[in-house]
N, C-alpha and C. Protein backbone atom coordinates (compact mmCIF):
# COMPACT_ATOMS: atom_id res chain seq x y z
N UNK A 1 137.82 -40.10 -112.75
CA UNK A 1 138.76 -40.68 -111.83
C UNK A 1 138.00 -41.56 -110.83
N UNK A 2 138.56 -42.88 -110.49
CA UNK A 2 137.63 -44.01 -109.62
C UNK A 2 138.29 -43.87 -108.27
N UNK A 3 137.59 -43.55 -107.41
CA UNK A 3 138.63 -43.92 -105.92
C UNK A 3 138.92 -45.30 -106.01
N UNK A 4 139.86 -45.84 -105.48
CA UNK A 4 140.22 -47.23 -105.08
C UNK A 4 139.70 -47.65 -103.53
N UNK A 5 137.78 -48.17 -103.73
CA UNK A 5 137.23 -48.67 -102.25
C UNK A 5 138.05 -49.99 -101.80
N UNK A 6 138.98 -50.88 -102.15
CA UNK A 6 139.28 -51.93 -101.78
C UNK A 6 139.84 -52.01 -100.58
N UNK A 7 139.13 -53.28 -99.86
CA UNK A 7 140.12 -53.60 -98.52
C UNK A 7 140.74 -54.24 -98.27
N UNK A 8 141.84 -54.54 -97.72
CA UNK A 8 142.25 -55.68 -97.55
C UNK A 8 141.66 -56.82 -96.27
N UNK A 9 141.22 -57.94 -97.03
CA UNK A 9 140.00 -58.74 -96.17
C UNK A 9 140.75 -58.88 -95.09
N UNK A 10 142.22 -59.44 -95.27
CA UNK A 10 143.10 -60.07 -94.14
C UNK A 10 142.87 -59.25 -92.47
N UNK A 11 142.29 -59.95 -91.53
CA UNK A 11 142.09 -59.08 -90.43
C UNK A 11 143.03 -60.39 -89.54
N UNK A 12 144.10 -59.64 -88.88
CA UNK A 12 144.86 -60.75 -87.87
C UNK A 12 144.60 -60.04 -86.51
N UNK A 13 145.27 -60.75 -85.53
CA UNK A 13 144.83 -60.42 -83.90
C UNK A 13 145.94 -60.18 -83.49
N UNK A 14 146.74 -59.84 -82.64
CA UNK A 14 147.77 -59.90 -82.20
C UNK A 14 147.79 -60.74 -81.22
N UNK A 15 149.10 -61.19 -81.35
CA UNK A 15 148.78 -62.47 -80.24
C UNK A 15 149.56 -62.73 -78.94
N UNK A 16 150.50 -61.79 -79.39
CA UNK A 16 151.34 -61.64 -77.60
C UNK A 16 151.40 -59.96 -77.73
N UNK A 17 152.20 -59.76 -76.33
CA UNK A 17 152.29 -58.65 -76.11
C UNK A 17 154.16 -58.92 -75.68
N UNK A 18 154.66 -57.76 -76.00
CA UNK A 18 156.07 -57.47 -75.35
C UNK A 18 156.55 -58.32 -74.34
N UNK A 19 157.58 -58.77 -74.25
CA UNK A 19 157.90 -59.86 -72.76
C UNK A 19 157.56 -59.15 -71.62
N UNK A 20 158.11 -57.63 -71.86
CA UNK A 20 158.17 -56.96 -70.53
C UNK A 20 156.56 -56.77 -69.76
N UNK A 21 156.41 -56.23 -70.72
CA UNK A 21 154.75 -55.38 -70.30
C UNK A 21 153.75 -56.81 -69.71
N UNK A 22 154.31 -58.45 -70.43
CA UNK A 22 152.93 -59.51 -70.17
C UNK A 22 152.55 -60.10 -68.44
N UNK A 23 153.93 -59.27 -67.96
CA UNK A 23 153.77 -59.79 -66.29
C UNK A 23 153.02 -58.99 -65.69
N UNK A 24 152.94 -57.58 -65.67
CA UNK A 24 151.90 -56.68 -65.36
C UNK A 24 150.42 -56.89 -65.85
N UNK A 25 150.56 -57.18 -67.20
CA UNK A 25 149.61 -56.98 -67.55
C UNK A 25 148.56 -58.19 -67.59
N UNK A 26 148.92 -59.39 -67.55
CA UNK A 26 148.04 -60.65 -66.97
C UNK A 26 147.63 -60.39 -65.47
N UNK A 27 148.21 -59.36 -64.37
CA UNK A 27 148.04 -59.19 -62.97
C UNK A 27 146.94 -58.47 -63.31
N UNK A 28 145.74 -57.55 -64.36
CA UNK A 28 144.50 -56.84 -64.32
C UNK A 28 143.33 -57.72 -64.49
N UNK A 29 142.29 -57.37 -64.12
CA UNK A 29 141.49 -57.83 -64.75
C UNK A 29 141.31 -57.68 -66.38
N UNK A 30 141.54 -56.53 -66.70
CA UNK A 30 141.59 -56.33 -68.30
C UNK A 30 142.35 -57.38 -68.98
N UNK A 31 144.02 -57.37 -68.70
CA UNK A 31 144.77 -58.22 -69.26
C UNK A 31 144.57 -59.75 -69.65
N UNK A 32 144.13 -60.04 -67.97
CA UNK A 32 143.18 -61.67 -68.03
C UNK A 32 142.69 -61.92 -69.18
N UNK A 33 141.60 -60.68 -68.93
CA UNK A 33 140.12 -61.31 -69.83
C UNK A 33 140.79 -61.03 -71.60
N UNK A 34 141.64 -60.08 -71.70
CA UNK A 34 141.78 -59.98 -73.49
C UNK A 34 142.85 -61.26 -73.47
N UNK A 35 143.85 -61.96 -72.41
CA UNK A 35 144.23 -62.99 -73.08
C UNK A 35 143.35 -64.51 -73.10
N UNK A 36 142.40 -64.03 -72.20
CA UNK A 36 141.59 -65.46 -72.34
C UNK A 36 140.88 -65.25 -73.56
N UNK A 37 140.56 -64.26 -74.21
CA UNK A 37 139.86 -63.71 -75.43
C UNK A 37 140.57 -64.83 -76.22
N UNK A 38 141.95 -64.04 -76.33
CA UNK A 38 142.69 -64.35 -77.76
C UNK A 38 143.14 -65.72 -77.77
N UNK A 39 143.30 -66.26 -76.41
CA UNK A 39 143.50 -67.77 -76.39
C UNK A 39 142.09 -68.64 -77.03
N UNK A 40 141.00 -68.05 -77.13
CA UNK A 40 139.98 -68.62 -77.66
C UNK A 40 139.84 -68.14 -79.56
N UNK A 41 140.70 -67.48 -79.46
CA UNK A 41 140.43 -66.64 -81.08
C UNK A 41 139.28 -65.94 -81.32
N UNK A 42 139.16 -65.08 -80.50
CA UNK A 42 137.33 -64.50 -80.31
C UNK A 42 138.03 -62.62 -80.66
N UNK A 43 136.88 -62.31 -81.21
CA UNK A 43 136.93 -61.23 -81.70
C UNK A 43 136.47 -60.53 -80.47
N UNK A 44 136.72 -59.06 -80.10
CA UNK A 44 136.10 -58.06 -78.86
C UNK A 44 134.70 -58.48 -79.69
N UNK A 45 134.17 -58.43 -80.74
CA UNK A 45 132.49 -58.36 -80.86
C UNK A 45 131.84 -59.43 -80.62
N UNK A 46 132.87 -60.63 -80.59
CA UNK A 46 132.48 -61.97 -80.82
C UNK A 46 131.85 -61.86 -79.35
N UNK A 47 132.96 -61.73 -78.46
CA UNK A 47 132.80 -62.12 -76.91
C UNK A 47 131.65 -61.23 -76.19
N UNK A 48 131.39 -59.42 -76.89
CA UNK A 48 130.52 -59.14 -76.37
C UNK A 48 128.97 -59.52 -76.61
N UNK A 49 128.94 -60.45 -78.05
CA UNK A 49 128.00 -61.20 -78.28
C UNK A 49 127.87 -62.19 -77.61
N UNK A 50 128.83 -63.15 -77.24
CA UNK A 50 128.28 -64.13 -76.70
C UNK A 50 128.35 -63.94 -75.02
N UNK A 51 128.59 -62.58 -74.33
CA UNK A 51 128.73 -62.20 -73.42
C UNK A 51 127.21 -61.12 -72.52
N UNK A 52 127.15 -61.04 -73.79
CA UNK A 52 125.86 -59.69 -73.87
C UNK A 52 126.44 -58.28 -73.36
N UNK A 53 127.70 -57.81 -73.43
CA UNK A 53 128.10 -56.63 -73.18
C UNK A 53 128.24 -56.28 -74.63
N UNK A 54 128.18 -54.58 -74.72
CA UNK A 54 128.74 -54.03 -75.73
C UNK A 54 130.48 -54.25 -76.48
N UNK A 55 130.95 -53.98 -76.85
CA UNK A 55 131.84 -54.30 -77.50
C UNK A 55 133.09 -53.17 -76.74
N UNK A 56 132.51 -51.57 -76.86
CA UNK A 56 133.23 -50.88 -76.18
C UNK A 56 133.32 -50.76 -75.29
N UNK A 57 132.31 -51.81 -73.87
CA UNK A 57 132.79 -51.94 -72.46
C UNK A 57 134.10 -53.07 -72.54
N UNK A 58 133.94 -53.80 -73.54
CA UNK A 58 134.83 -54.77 -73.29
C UNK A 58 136.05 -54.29 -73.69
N UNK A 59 136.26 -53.10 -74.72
CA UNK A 59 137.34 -52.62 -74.82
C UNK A 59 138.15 -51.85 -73.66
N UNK A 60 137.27 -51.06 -73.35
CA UNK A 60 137.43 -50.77 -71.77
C UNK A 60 138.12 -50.96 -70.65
N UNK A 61 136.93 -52.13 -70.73
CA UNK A 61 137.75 -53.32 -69.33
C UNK A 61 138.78 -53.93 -69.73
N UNK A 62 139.32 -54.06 -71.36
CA UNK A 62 140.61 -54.57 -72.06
C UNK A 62 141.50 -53.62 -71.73
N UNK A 63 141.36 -52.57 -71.76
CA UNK A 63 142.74 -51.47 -71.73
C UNK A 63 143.11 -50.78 -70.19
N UNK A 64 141.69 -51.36 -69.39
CA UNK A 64 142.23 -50.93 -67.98
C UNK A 64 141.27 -49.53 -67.60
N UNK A 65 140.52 -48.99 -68.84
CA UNK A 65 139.66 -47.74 -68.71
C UNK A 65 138.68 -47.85 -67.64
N UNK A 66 138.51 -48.82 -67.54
CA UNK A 66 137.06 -49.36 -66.42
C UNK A 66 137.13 -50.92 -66.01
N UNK A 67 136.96 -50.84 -64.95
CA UNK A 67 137.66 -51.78 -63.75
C UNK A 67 135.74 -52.38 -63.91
N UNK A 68 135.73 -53.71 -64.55
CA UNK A 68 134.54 -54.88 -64.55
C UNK A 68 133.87 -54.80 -62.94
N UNK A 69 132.61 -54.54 -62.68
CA UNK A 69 131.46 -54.90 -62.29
C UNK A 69 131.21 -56.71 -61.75
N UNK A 70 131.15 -56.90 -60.68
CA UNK A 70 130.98 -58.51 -60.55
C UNK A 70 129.90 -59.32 -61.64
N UNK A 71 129.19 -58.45 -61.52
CA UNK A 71 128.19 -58.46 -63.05
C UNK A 71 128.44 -58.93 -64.12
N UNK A 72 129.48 -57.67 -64.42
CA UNK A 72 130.15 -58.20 -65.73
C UNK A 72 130.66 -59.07 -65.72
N UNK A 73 131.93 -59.39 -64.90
CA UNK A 73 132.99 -60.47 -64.90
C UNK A 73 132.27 -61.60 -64.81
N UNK A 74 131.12 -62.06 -64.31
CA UNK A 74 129.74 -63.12 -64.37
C UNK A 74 129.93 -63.31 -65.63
N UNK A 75 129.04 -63.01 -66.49
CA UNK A 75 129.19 -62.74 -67.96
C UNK A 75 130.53 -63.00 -68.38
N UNK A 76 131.38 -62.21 -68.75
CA UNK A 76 132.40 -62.90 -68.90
C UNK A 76 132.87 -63.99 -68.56
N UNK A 77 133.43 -64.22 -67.49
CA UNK A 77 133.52 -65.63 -67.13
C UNK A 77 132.79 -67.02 -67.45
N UNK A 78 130.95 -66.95 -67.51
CA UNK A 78 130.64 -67.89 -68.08
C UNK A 78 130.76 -67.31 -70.01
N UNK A 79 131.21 -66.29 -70.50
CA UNK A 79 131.03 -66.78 -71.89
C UNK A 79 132.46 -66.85 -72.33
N UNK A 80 133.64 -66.94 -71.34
CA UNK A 80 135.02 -67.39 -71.57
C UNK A 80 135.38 -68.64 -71.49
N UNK A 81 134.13 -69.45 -70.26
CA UNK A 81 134.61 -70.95 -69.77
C UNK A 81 135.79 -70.20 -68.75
N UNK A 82 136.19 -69.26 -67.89
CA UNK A 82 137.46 -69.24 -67.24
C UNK A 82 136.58 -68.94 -65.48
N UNK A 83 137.42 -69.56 -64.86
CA UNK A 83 136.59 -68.80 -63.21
C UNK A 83 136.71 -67.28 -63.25
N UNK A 84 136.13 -67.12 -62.40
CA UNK A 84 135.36 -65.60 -62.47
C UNK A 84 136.39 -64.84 -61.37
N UNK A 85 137.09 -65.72 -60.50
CA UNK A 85 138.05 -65.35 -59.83
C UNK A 85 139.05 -65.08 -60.79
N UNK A 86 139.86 -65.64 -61.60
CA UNK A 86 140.91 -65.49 -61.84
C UNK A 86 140.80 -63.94 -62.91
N UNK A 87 139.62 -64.14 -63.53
CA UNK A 87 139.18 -62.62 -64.43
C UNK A 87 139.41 -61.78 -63.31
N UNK A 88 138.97 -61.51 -61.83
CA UNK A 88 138.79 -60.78 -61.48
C UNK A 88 140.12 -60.42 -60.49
N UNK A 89 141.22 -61.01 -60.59
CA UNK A 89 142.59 -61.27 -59.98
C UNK A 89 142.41 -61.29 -58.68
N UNK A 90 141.91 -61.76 -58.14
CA UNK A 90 141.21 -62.34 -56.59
C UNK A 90 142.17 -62.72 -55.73
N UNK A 91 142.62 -63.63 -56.55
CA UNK A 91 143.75 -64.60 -55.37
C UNK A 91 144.67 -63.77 -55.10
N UNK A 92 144.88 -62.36 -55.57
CA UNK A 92 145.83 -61.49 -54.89
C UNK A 92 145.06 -61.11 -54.01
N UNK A 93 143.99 -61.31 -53.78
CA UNK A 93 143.63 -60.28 -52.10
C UNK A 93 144.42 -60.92 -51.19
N UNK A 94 143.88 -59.98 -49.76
CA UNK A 94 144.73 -60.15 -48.98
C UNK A 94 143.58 -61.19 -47.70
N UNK A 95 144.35 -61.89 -47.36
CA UNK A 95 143.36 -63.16 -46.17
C UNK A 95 143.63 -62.49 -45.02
N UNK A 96 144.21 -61.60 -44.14
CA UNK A 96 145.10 -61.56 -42.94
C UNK A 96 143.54 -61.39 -42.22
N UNK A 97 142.29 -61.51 -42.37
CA UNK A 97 141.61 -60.85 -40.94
C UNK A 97 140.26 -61.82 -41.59
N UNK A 98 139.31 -61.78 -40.99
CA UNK A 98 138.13 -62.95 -41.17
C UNK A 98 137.43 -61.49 -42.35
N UNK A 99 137.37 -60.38 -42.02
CA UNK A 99 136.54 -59.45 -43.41
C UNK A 99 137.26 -59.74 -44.20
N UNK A 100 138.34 -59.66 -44.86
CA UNK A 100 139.65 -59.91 -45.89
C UNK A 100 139.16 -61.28 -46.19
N UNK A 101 139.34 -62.36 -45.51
CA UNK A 101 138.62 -64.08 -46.40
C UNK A 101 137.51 -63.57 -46.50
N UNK A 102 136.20 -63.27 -45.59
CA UNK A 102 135.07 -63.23 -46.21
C UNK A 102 134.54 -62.72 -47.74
N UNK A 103 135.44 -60.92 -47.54
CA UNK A 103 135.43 -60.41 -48.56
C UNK A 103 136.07 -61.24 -49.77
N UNK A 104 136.89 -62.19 -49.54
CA UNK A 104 137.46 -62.63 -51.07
C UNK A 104 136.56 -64.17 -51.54
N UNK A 105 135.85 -64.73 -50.27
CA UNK A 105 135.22 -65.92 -50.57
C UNK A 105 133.86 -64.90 -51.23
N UNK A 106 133.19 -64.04 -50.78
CA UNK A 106 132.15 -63.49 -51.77
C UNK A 106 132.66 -63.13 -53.32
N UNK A 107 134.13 -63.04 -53.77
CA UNK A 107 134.13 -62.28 -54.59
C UNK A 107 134.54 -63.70 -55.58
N UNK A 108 135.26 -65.24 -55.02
CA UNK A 108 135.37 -65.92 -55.81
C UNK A 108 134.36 -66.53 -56.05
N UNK A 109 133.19 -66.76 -55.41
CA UNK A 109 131.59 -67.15 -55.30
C UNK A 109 131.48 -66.49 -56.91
N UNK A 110 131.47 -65.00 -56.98
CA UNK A 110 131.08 -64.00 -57.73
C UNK A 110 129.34 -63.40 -57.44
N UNK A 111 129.88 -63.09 -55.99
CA UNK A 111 128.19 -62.81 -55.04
C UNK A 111 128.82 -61.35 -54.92
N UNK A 112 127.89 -60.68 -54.61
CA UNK A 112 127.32 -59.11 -53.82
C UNK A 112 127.18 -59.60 -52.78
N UNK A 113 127.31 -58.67 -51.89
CA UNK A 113 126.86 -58.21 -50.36
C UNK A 113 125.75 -58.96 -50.07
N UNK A 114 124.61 -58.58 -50.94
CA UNK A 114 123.20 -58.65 -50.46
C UNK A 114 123.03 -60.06 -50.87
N UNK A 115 123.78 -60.58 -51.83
CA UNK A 115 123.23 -61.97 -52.26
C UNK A 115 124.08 -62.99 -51.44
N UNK A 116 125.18 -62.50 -50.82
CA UNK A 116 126.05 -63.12 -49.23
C UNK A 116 125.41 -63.37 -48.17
N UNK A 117 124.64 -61.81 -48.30
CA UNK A 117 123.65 -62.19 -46.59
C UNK A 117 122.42 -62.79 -47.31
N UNK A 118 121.54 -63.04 -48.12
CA UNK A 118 120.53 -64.33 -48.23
C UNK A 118 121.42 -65.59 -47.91
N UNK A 119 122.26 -65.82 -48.46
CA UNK A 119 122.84 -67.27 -48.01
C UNK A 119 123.38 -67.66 -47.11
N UNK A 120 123.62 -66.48 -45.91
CA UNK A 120 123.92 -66.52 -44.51
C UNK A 120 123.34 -66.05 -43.54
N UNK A 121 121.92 -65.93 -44.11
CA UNK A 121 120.61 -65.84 -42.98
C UNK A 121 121.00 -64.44 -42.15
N UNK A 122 121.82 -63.29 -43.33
CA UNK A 122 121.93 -62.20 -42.54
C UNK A 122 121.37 -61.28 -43.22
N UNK A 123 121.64 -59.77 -41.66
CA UNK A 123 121.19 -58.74 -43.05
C UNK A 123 122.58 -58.16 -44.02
N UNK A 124 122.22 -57.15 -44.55
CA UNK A 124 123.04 -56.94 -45.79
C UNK A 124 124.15 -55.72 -45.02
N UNK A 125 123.50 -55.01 -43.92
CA UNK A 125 124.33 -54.23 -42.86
C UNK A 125 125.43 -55.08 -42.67
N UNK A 126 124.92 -56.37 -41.40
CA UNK A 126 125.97 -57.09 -41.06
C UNK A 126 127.03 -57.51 -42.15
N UNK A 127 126.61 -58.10 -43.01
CA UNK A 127 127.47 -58.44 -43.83
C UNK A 127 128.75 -57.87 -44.10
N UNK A 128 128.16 -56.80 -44.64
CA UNK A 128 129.12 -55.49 -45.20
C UNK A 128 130.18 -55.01 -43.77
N UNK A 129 129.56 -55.08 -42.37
CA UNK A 129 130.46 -54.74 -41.13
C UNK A 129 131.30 -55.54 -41.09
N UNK A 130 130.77 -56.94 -41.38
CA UNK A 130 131.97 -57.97 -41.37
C UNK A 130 132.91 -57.94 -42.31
N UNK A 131 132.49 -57.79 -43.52
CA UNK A 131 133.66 -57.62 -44.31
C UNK A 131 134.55 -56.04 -44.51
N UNK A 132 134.27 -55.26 -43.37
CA UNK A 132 134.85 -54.43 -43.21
C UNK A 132 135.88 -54.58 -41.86
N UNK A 133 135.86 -55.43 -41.22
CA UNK A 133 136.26 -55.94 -39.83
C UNK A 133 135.44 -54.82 -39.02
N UNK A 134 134.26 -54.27 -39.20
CA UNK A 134 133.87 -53.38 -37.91
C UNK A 134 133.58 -54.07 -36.71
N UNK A 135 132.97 -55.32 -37.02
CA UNK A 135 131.93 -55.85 -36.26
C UNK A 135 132.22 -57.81 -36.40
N UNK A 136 132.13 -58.48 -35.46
CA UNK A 136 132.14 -59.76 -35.82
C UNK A 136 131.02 -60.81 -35.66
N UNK A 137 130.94 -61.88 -36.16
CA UNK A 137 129.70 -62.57 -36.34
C UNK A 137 129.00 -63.05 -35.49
N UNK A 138 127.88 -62.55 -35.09
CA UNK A 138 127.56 -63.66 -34.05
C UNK A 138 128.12 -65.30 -33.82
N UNK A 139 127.98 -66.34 -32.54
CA UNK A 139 128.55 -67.54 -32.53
C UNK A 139 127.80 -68.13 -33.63
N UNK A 140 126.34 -67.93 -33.86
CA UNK A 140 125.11 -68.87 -35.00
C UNK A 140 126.14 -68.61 -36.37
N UNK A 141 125.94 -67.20 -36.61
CA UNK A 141 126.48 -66.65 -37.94
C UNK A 141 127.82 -66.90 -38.86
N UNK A 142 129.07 -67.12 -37.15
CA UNK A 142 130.80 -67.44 -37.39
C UNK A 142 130.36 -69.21 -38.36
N UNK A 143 129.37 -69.57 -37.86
CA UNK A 143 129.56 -70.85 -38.25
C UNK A 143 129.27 -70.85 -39.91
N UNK A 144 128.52 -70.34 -40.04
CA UNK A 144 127.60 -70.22 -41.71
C UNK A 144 128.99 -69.50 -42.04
N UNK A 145 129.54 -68.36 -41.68
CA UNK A 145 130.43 -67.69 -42.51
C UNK A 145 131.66 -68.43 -42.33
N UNK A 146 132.21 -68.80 -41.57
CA UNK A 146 133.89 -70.14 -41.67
C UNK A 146 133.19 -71.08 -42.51
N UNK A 147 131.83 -71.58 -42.46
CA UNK A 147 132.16 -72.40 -43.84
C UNK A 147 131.88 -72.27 -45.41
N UNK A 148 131.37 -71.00 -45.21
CA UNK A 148 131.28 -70.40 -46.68
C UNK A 148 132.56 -69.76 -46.85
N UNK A 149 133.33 -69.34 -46.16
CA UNK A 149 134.82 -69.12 -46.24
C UNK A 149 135.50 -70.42 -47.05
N UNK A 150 135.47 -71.58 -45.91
CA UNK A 150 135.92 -72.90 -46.30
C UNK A 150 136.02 -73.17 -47.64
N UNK A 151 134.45 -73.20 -48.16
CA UNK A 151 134.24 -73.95 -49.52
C UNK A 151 134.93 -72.79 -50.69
N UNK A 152 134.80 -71.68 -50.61
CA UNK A 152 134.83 -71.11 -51.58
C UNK A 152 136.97 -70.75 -51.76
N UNK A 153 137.32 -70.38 -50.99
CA UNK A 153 138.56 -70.49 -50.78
C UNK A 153 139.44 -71.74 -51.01
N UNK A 154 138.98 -72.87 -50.51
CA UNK A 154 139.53 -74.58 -50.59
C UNK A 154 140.32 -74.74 -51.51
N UNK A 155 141.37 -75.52 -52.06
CA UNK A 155 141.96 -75.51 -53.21
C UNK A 155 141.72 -76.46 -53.94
């Protein structure tokens, strides 16, 4: 008796999701990044190849299991071609206080804390106070940070 090894080669993608579920689900970072995937026709292995992540972080960060690393979304973003903001659903933060813009101009940059304060001649304390509203910038500092606010926010 022969088992029957045959496969069927045909491998398809799915290419939408439910009407209901696609408004939620473009608002994650996960959702983003698997429809910018499939808008490119890229396989999860393809992208973690040309991404340098594993395949099962990207599944991951596809299903919502694990919330992307600025790191990652770096990576991603340059091996999607998409801004690194919109992977990372940014433009929903909230602006109401100078930590709130700061915090969202570091995150559409796609900077850390520590790599914020090298480029604003601070330390990595301050930084982090400011984007917590504890503490506000010195007059030298307000200036470097309103216009790194400026540029990165601008439309």
């Amino acid at each position: 008796m022969r088992a029957d090894n045959s496969l069927d080669n045909s491998i398809t993608k799915q290419r939408s999701l439910p009407v209901a579920k696609q408004t939620d689900f473009l608002n994650t970072p996960g959702g983003r990044i698997r429809k910018s995937r499939m808008d490119r026709n890229l396989f999860i292995v393809e992208l973690a190849k040309q991404a340098k992540l594993t395949k099962e972080m990207i599944s991951m960060i596809e299903r919502g299991v694990y919330t992307p690393k600025i790191k990652t979304l770096k990576k991603l973003s340059e091996a999607l071609d998409i801004p690194i903001w919109y992977l990372g659903c940014f433009e929903n933060l909230p602006e109401d206080t100078l930590g709130q813009r700061l915090r969202k101009a570091k995150l559409y940059a796609g900077l850390i804390s520590s790599e914020l304060a090298q480029i604003l001649s601070a330390s990595h304390r301050s930084v982090c106070s400011w984007e917590r509203d504890e503490a506000i910038p010195s007059p030298e500092n307000k200036l470097a940070v309103d216009e790194f606010i400026r540029t990165q926010l601008s439309d």
